[in-house]
Protein backbone atom coordinates (compact mmCIF):
# COMPACT_ATOMS: atom_id res chain seq x y z
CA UNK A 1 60.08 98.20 114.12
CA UNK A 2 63.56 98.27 112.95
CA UNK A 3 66.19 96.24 113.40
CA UNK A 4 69.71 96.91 112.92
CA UNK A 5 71.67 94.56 109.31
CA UNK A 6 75.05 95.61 110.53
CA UNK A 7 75.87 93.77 113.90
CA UNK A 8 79.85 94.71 113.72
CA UNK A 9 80.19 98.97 114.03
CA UNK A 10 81.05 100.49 110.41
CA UNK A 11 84.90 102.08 110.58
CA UNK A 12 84.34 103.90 107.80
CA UNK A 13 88.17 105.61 108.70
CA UNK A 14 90.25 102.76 108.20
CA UNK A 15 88.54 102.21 105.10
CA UNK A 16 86.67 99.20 105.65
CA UNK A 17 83.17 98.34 106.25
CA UNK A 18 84.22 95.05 108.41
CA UNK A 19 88.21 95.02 109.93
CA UNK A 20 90.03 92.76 107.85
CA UNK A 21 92.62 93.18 105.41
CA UNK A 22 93.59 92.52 101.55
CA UNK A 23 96.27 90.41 100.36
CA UNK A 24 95.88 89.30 96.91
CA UNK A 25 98.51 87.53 94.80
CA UNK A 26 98.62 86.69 90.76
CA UNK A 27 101.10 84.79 88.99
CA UNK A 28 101.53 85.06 85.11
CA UNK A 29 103.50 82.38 83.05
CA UNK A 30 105.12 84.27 80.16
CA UNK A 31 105.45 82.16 76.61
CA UNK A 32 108.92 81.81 76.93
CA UNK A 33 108.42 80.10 80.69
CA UNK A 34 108.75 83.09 82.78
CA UNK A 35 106.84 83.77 85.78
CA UNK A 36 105.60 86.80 86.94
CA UNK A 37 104.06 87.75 90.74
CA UNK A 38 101.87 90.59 91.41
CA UNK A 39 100.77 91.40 95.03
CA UNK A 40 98.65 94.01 96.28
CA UNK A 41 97.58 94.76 99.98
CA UNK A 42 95.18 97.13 101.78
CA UNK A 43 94.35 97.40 105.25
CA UNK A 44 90.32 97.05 104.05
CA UNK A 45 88.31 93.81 104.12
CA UNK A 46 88.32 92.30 100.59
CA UNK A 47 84.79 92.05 100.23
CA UNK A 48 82.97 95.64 100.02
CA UNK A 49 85.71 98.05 101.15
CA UNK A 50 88.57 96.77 98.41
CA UNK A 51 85.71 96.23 96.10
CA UNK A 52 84.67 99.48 96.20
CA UNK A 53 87.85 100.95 96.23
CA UNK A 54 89.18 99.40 93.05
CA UNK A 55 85.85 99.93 91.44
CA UNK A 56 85.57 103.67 92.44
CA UNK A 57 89.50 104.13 90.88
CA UNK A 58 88.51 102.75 87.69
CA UNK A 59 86.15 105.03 87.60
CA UNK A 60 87.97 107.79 87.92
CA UNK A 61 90.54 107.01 86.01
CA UNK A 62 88.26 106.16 83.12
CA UNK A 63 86.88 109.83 83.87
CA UNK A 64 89.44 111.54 84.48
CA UNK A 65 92.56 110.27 82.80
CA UNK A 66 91.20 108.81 79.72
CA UNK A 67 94.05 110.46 77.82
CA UNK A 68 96.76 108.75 79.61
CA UNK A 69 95.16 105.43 78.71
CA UNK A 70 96.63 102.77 76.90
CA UNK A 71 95.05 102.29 73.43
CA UNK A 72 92.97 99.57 73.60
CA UNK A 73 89.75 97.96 71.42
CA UNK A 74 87.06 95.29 73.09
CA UNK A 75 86.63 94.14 76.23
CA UNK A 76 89.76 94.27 78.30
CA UNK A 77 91.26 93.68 81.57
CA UNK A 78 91.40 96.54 83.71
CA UNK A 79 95.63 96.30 83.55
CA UNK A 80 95.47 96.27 79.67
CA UNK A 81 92.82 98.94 79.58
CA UNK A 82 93.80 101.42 82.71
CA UNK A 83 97.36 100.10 83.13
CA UNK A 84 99.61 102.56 84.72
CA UNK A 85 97.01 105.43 85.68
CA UNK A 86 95.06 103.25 87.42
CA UNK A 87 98.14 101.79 89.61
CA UNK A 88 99.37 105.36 90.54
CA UNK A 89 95.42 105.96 91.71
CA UNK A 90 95.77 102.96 94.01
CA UNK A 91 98.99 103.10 95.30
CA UNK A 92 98.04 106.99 96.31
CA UNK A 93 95.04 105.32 97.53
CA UNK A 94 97.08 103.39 99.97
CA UNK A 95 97.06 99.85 97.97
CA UNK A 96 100.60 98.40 97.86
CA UNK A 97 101.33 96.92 94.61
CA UNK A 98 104.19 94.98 93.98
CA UNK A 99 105.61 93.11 90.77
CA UNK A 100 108.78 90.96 90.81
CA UNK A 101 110.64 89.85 87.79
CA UNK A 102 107.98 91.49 85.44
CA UNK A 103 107.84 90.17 81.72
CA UNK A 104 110.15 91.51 78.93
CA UNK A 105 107.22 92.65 76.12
């Protein structure tokens, strides 16, 4: 006897495994006092679908783009070690990703 783990029915079309939605926000405070806001939003649940989605990206852009990566040694955040190829994968992915007054380096 079997009995079904899944009560809500999988969508896998929209993307998500549960309806739901994404809306994450960051803010970075620069040495010199600056602040810097990053927000990114899917139309996927945050728990599996975006999970998957962002890990799945990585992947490929590790794969696939390696030479477009930024030069980078040790362990490293995902925006210091994919930076911009992995944004272009997600945005064509349908993730929005948005960055207001972004830090002079």
């Amino acid at each position: 006897m079997t009995r079904s783990l899944v009560q809500t029915p999988v969508d896998h079309a929209s993307g998500g495994s549960i309806k739901g939605h994404t809306n994450l926000t960051a803010l970075a405070k620069s040495s010199d006092g600056g602040v810097t806001t990053i927000t990114m939003k899917h139309k996927s649940d945050p728990g599996v679908a975006f999970t998957a989605l962002t890990a799945s990206e990585s992947a490929l852009t590790l794969a696939l783009q390696r030479e477009e990566l930024p030069a980078a040694c040790g362990f490293v955040t995902p925006a210091v070690g994919l930076g911009f190829p992995l944004v272009r994968r997600l945005r064509n992915a349908g993730v929005e990703i948005d960055v207001s007054n972004p830090a002079k380096l």
